[in-house]
C-alpha atoms as a PDB file:
ATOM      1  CA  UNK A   1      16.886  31.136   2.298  1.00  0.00           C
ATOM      2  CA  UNK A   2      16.470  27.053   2.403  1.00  0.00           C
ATOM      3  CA  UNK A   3      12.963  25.963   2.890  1.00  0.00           C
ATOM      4  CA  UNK A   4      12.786  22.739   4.088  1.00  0.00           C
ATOM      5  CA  UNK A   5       9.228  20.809   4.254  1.00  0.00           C
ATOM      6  CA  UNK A   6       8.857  19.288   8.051  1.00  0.00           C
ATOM      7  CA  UNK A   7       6.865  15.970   8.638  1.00  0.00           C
ATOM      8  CA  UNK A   8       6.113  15.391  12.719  1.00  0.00           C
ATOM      9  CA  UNK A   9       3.973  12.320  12.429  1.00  0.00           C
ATOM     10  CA  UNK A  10       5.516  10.457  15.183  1.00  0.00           C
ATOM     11  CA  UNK A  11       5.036  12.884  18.386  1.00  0.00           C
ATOM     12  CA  UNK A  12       8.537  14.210  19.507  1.00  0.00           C
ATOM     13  CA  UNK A  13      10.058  13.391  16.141  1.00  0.00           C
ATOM     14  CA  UNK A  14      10.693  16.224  13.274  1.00  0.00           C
ATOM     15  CA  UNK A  15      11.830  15.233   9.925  1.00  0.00           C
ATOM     16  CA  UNK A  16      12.771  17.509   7.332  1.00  0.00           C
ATOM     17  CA  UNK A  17      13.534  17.699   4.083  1.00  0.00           C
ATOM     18  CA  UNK A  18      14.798  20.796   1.631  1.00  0.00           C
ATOM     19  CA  UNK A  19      12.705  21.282  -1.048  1.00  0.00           C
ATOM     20  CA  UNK A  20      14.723  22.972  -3.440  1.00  0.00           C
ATOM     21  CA  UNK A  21      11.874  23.892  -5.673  1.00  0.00           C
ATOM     22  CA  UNK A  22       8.303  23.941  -4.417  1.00  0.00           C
ATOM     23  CA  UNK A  23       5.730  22.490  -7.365  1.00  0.00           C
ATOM     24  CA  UNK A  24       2.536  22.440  -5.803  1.00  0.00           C
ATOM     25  CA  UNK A  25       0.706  23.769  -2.265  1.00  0.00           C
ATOM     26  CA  UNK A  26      -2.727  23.677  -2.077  1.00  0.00           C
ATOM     27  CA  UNK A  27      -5.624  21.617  -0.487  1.00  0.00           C
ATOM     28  CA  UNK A  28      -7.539  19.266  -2.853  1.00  0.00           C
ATOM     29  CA  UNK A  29     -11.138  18.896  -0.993  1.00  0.00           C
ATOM     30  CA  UNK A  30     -10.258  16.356   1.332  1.00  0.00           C
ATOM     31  CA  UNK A  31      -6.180  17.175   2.493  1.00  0.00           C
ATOM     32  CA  UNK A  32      -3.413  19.320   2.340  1.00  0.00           C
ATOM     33  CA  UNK A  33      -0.609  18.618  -0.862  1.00  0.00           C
ATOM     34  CA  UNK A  34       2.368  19.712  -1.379  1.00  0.00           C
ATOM     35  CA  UNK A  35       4.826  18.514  -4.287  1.00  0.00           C
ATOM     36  CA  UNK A  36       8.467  19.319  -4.062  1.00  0.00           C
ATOM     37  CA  UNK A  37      11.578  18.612  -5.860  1.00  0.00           C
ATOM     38  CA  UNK A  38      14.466  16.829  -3.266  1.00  0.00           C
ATOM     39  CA  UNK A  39      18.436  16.483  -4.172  1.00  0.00           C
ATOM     40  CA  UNK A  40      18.512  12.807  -3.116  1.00  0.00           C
ATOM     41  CA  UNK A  41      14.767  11.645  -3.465  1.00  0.00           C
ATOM     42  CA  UNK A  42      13.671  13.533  -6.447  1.00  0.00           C
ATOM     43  CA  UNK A  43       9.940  13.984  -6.190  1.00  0.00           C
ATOM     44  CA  UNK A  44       8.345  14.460  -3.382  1.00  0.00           C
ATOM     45  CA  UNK A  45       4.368  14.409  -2.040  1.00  0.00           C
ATOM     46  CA  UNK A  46       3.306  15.091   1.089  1.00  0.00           C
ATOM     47  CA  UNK A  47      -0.411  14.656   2.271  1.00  0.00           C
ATOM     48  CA  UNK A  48      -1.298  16.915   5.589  1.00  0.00           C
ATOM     49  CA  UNK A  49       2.347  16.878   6.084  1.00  0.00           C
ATOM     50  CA  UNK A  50       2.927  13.441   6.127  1.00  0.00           C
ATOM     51  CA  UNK A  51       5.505  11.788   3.215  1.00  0.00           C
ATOM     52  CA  UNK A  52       3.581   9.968   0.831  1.00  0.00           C
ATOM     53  CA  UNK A  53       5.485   9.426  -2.092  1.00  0.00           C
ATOM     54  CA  UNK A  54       9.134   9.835  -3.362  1.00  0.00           C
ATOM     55  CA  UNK A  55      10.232   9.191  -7.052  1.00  0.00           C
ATOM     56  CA  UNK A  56      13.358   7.632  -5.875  1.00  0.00           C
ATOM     57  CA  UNK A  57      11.783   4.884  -3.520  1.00  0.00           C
ATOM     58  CA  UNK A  58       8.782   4.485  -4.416  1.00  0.00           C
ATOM     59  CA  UNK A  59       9.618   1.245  -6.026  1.00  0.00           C
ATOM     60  CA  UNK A  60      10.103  -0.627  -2.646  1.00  0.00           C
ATOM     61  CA  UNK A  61       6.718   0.446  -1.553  1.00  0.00           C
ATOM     62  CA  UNK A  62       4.321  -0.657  -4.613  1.00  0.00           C
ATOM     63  CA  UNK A  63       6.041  -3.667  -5.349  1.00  0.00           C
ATOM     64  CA  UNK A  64       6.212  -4.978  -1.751  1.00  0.00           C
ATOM     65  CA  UNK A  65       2.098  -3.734  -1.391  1.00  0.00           C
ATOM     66  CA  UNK A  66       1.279  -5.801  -5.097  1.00  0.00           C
ATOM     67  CA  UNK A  67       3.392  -8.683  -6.081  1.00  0.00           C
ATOM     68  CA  UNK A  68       3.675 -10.324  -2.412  1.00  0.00           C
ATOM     69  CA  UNK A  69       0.134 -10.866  -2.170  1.00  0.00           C
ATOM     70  CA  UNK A  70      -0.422 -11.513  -6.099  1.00  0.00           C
ATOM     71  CA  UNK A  71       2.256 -14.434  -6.370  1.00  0.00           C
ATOM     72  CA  UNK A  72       0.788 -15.696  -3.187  1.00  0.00           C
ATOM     73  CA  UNK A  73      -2.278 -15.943  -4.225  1.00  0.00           C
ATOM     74  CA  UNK A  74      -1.283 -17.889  -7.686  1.00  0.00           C
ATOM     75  CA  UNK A  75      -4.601 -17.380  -9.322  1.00  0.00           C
ATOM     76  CA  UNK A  76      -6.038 -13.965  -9.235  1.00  0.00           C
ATOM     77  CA  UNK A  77      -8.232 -12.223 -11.605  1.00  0.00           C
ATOM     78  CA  UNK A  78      -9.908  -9.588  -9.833  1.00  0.00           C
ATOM     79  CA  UNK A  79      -7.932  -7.078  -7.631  1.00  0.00           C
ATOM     80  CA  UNK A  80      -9.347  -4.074  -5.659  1.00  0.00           C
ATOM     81  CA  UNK A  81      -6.935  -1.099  -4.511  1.00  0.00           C
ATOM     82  CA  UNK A  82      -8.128   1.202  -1.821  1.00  0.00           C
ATOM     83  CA  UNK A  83      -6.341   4.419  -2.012  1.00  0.00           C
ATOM     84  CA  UNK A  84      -3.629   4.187  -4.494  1.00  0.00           C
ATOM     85  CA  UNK A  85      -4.241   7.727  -5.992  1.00  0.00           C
ATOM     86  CA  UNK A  86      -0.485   7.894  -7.312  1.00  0.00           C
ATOM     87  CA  UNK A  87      -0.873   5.101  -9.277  1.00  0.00           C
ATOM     88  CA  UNK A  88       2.077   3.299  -8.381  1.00  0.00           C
ATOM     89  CA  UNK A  89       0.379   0.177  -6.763  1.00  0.00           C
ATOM     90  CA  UNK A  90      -2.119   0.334  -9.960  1.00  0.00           C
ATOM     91  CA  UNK A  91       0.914  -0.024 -12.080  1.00  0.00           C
ATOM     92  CA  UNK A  92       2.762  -2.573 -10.686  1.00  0.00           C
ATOM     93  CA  UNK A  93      -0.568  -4.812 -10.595  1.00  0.00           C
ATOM     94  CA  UNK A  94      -1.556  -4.525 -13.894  1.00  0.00           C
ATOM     95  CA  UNK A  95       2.166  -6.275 -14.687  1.00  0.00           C
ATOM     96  CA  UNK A  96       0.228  -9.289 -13.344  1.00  0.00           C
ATOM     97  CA  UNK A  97      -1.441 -10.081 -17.225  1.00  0.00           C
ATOM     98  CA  UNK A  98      -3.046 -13.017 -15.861  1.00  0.00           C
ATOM     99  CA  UNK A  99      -5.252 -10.111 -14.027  1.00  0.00           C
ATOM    100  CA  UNK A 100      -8.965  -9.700 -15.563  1.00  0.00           C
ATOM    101  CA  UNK A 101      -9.805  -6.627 -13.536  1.00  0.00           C
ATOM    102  CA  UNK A 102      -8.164  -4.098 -11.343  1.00  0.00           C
ATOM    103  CA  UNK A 103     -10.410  -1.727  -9.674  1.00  0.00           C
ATOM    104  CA  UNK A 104      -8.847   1.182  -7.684  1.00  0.00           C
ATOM    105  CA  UNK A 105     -10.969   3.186  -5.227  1.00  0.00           C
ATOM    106  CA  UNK A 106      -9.631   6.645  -4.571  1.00  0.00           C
ATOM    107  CA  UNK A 107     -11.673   9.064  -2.173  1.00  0.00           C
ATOM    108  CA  UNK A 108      -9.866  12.469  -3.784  1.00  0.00           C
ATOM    109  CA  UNK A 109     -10.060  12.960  -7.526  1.00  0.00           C
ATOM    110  CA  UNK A 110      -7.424  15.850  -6.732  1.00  0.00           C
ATOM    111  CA  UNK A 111      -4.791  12.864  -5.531  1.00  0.00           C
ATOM    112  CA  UNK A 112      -5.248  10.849  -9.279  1.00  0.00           C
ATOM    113  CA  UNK A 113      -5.087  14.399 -11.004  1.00  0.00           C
ATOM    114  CA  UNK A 114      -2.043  15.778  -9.705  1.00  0.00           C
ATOM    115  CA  UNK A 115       0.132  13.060  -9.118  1.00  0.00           C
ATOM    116  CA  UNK A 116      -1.201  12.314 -13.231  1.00  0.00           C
ATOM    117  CA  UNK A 117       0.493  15.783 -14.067  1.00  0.00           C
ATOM    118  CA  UNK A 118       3.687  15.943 -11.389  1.00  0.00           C
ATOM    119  CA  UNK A 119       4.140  12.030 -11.380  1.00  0.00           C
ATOM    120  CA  UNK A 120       3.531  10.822 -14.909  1.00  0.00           C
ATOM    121  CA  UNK A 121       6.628   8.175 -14.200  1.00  0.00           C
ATOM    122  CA  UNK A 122       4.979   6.621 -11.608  1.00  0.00           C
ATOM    123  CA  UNK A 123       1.145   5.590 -12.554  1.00  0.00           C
ATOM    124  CA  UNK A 124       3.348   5.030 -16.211  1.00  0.00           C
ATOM    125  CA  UNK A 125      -0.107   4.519 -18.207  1.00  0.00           C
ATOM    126  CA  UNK A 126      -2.033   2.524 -15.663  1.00  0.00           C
ATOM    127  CA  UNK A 127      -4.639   5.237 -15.587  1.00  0.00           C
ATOM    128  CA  UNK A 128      -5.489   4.078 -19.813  1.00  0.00           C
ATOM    129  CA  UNK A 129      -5.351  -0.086 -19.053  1.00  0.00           C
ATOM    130  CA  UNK A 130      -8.265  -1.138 -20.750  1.00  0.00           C
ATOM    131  CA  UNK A 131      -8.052  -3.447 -17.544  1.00  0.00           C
ATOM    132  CA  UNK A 132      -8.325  -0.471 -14.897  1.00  0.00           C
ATOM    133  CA  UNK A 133     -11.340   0.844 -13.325  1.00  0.00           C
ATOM    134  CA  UNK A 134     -11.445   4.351 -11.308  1.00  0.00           C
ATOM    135  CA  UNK A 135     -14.264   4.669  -9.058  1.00  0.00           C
ATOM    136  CA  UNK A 136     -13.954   8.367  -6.994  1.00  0.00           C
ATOM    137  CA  UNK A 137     -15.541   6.610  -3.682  1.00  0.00           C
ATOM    138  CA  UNK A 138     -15.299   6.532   0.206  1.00  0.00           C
ATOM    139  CA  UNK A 139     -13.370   2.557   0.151  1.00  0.00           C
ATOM    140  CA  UNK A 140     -15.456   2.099   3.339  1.00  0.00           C
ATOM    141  CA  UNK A 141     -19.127   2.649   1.413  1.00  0.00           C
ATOM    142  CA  UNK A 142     -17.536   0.960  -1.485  1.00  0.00           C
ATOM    143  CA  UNK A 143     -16.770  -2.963   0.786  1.00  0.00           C
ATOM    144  CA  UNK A 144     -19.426  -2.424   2.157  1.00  0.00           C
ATOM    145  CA  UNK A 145     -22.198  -1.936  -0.874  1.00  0.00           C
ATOM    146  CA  UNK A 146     -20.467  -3.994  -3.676  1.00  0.00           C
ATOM    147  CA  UNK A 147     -22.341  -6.702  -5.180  1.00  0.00           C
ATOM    148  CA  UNK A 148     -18.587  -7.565  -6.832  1.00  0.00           C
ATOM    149  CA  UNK A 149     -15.773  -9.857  -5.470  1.00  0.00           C
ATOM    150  CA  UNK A 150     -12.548  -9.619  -5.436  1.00  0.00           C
ATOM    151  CA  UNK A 151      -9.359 -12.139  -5.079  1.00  0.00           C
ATOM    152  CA  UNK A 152      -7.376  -9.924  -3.546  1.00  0.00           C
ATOM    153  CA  UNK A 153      -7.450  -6.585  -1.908  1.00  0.00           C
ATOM    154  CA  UNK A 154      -5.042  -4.173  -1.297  1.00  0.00           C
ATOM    155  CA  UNK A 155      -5.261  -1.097   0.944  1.00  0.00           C
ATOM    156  CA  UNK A 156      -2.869   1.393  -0.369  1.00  0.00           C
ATOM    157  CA  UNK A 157      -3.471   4.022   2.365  1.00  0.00           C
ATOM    158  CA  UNK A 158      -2.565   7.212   4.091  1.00  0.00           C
ATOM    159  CA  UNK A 159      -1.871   6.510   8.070  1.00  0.00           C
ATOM    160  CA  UNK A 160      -5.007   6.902  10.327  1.00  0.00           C
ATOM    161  CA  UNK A 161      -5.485  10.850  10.412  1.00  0.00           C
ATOM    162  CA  UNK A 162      -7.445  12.813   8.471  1.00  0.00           C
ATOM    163  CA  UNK A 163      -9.579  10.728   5.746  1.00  0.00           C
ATOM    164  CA  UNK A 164      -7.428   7.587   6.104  1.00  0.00           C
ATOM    165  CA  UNK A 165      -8.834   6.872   9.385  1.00  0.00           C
ATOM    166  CA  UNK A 166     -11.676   5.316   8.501  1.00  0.00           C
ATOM    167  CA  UNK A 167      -9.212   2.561   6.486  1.00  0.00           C
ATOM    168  CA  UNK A 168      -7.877   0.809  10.382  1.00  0.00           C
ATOM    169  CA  UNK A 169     -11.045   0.273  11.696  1.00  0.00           C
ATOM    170  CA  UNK A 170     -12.889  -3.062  12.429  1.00  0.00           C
ATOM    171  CA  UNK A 171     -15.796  -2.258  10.015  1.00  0.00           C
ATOM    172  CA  UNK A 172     -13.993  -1.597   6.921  1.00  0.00           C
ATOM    173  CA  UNK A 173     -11.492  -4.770   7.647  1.00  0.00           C
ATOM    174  CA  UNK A 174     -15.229  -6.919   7.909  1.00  0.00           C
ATOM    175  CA  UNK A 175     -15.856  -5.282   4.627  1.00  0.00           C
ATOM    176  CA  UNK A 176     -12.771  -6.526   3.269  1.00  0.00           C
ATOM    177  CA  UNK A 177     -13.689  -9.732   3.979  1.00  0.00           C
ATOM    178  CA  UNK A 178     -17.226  -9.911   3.072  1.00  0.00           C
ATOM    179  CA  UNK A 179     -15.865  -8.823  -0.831  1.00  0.00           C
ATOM    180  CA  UNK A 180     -13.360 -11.225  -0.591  1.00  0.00           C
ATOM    181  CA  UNK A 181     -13.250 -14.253  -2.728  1.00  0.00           C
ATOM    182  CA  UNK A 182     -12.873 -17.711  -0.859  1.00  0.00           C
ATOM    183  CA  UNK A 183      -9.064 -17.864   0.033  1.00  0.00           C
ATOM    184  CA  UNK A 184      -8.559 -14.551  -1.233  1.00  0.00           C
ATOM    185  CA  UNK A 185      -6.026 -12.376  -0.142  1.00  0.00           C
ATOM    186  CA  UNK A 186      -6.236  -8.817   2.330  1.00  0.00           C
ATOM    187  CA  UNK A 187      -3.183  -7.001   2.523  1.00  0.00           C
ATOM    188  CA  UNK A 188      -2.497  -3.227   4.386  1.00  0.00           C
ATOM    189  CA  UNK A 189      -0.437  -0.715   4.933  1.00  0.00           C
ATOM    190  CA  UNK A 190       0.179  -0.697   8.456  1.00  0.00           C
ATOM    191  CA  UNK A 191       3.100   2.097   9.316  1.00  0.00           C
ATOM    192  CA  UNK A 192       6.925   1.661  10.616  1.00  0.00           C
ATOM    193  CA  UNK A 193       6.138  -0.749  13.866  1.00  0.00           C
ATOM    194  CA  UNK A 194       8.625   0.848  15.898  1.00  0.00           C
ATOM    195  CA  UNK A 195       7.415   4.225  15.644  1.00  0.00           C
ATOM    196  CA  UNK A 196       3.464   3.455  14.925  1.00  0.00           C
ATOM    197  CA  UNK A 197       3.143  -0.313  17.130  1.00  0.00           C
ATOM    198  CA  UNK A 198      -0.282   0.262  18.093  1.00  0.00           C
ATOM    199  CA  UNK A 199      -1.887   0.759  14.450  1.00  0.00           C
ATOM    200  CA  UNK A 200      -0.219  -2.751  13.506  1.00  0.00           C
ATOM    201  CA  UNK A 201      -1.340  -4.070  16.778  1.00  0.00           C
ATOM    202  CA  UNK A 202      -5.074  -2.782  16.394  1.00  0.00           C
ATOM    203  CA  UNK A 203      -5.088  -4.145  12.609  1.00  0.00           C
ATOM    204  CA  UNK A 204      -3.856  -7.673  13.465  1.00  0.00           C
ATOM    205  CA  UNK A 205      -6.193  -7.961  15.912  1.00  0.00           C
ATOM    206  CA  UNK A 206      -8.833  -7.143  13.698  1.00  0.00           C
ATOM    207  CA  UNK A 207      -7.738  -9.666  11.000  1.00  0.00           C
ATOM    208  CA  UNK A 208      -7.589 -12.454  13.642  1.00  0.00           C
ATOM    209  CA  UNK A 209     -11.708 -11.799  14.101  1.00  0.00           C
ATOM    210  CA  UNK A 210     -12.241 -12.391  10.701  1.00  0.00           C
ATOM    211  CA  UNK A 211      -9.636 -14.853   9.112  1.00  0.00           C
ATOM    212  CA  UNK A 212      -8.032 -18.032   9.689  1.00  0.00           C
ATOM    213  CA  UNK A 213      -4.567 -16.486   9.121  1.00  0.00           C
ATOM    214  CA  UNK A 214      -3.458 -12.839  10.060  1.00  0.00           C
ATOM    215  CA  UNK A 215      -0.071 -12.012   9.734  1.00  0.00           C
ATOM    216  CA  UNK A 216       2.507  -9.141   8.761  1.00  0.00           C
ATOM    217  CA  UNK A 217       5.393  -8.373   6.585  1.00  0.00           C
ATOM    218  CA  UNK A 218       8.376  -6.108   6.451  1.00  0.00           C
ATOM    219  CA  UNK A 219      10.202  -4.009   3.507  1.00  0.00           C
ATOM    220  CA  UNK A 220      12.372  -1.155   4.247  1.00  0.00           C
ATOM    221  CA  UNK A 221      11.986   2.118   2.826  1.00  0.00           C
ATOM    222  CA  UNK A 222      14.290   4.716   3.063  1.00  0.00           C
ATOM    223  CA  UNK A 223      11.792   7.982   3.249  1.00  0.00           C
ATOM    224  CA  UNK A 224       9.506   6.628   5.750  1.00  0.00           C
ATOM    225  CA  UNK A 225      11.744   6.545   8.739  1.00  0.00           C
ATOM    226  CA  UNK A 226      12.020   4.636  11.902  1.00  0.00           C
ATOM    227  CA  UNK A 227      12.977   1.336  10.796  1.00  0.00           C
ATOM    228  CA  UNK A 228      11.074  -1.335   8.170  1.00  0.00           C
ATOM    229  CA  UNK A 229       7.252  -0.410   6.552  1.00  0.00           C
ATOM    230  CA  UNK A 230       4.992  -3.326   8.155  1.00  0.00           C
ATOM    231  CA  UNK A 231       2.071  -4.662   5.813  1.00  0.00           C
ATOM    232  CA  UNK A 232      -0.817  -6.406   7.309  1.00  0.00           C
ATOM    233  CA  UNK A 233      -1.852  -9.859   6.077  1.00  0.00           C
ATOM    234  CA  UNK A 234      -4.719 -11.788   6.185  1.00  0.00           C
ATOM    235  CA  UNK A 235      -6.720 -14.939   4.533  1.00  0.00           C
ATOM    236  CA  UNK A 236      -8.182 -17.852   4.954  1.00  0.00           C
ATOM    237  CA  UNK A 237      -5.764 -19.653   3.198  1.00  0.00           C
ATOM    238  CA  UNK A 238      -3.428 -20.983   5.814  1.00  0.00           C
ATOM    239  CA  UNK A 239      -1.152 -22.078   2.966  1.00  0.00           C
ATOM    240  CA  UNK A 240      -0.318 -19.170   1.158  1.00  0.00           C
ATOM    241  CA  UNK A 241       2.049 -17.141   3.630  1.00  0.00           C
ATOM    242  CA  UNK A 242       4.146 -20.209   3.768  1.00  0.00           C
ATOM    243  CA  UNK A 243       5.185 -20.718  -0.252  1.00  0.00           C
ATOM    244  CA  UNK A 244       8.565 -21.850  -0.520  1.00  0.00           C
ATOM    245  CA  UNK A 245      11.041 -19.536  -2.353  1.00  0.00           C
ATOM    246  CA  UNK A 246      10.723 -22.250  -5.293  1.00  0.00           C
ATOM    247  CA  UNK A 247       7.289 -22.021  -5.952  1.00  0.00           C
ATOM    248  CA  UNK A 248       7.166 -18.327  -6.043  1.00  0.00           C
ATOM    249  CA  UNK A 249       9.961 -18.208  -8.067  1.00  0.00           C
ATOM    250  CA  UNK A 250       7.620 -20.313 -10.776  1.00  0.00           C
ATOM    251  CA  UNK A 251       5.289 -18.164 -10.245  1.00  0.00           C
ATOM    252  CA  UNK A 252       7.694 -14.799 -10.593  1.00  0.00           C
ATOM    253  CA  UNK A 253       9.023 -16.254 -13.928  1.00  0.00           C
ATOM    254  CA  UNK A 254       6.104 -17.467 -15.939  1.00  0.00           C
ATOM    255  CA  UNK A 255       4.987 -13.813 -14.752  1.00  0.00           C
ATOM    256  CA  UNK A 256       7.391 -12.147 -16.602  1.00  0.00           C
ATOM    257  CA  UNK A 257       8.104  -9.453 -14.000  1.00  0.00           C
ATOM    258  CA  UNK A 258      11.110  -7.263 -13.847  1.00  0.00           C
ATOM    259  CA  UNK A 259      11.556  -5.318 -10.206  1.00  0.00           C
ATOM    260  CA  UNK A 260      13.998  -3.413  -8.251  1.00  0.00           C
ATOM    261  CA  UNK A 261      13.159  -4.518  -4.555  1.00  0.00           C
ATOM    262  CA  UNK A 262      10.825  -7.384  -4.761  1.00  0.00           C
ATOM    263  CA  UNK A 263      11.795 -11.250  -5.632  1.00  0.00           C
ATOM    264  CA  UNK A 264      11.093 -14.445  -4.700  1.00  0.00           C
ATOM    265  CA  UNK A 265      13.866 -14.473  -2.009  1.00  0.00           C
ATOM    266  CA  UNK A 266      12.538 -11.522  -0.248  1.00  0.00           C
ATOM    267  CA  UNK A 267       9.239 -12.764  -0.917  1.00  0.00           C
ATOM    268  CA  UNK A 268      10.121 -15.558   2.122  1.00  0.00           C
ATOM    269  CA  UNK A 269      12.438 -13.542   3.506  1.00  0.00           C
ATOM    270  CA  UNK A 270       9.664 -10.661   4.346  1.00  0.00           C
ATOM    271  CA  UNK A 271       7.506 -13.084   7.012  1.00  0.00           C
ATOM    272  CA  UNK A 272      10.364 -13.524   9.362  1.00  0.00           C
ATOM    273  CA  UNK A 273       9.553 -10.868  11.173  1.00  0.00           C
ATOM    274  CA  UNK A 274      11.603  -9.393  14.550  1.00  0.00           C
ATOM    275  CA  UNK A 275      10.486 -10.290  18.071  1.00  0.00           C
ATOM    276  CA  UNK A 276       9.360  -6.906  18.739  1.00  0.00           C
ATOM    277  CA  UNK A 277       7.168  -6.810  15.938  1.00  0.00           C
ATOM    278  CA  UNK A 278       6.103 -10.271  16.630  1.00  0.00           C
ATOM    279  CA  UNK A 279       5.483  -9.095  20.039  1.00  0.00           C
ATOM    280  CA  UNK A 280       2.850  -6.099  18.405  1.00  0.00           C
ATOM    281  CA  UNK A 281       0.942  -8.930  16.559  1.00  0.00           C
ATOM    282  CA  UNK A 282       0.532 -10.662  19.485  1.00  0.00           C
ATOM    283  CA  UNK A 283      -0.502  -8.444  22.267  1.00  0.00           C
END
């Protein structure tokens, strides 16, 4: 009999997928996993029944979340990744070799552990980067204790149940900003606007308290459903979300990167957002 794994995030929608081989189902001690293998998108993770993570896609996600904000910024040495137990967003930064630092904040040990064994591809090494530091932390505690700063930050989350609630709020955003370097870079993941408007709508709103700049961008990815993944911006740098396609594509070359979604046409491309979603950012 076909067992498919169900994800009703977005009240009145169900979507399913067959697992043709179930890996892993069992709670780590803060959420609900489950690993299973897909026809079409390979690997799968789901967290409390949400999609997290496909081997076939994942791409789009991590390099949208890491080299947007890293070739904006131009000059970063120091990055900070809340969540990000996969590894994927940890990989993709430490591409950047300009990058001192990278220090990713995971609340579950379980998350690095498992997706370690079942999704070796993905964190590719990044766990052993002399460069990488793992600190098993609540990322709100952690913004808001540091003594450390950081040029850019980037929230690599779940969506706001369960213990990635605590990532939307107004307090952890001000804690963002009070690790931030000057002109330094905040950037979120904020959800499929058409299904989830309100969380980019509350998050926005949130930035514009505390920066000179707040902003979103879109990529599409096909697993999460409902239209493009928004991801929230904010600095102080009113410069940096307007870099022309030339000087990022400097910036992409003399970095030496190699992607399958991300470039420095997309880069530009990602700002011009719809009017709905402009409408969400605005209300």
């Amino acid at each position: 009999m076909d067992e498919w794994v169900e994800e009703t995030l977005h009240p009145g929608v169900r979507f399913g997928l067959k697992a043709e081989r179930i890996v892993f189902d069992s709670r780590t001690d803060h959420q609900h996993l489950v690993i299973f293998e897909h026809g079409r998108f390979g690997t799968v993770m789901t967290l409390d029944g949400v999609v997290q993570l496909t081997t076939a896609d994942e791409f789009v996600y991590h390099e949208m979340i890491t080299h947007l904000p890293l070739l904006a910024h131009g000059r970063a040495e120091n990055v900070l990744i809340i969540g990000g137990g996969d590894g994927g967003a940890l990989r993709e930064t430490l591409k950047h070799r300009a990058l001192q630092k990278v220090t990713l904040c995971e609340i579950d040990r379980g998350v690095i552990d498992l997706c370690s064994e079942y999704f070796p591809k993905v964190s590719d090494g990044a766990f052993d980067d002399p460069r990488a530091e793992i600190v098993i932390a609540d990322g709100t505690k952690f913004v808001a204790e540091t003594d450390r700063r950081f040029d850019v930050i980037i929230v690599d989350s779940t969506d706001p149940i369960g213990p990635g609630a605590v990532l939307f709020t107004p307090e952890f955003y001000a804690g963002c900003k009070r690790c931030l370097t000057d002109g330094g870079i905040l950037v979120t993941q904020n959800g499929v606007p058409f299904m989830q408007g309100p969380e980019l709508t509350g998050s926005v709103k949130a930035f514009r308290r505390l920066f000179r700049d707040a902003s979103a961008y879109l990529a599409s990815t096909p697993t999460y459903i409902g239209g493009p993944m928004s991801y929230g911006w904010a600095t102080d740098n009113l410069a940096l979300r307007r870099l022309s396609r030339d000087v990022i594509a400097t910036r992409y070359q003399e970095a030496g990167l190699n992607t399958l979604y991300y470039n420095p046409e997309v880069h530009t491309a990602a700002f011009a957002l719809p009017g709905y979603v402009r409408d969400l950012i605005d209300a």
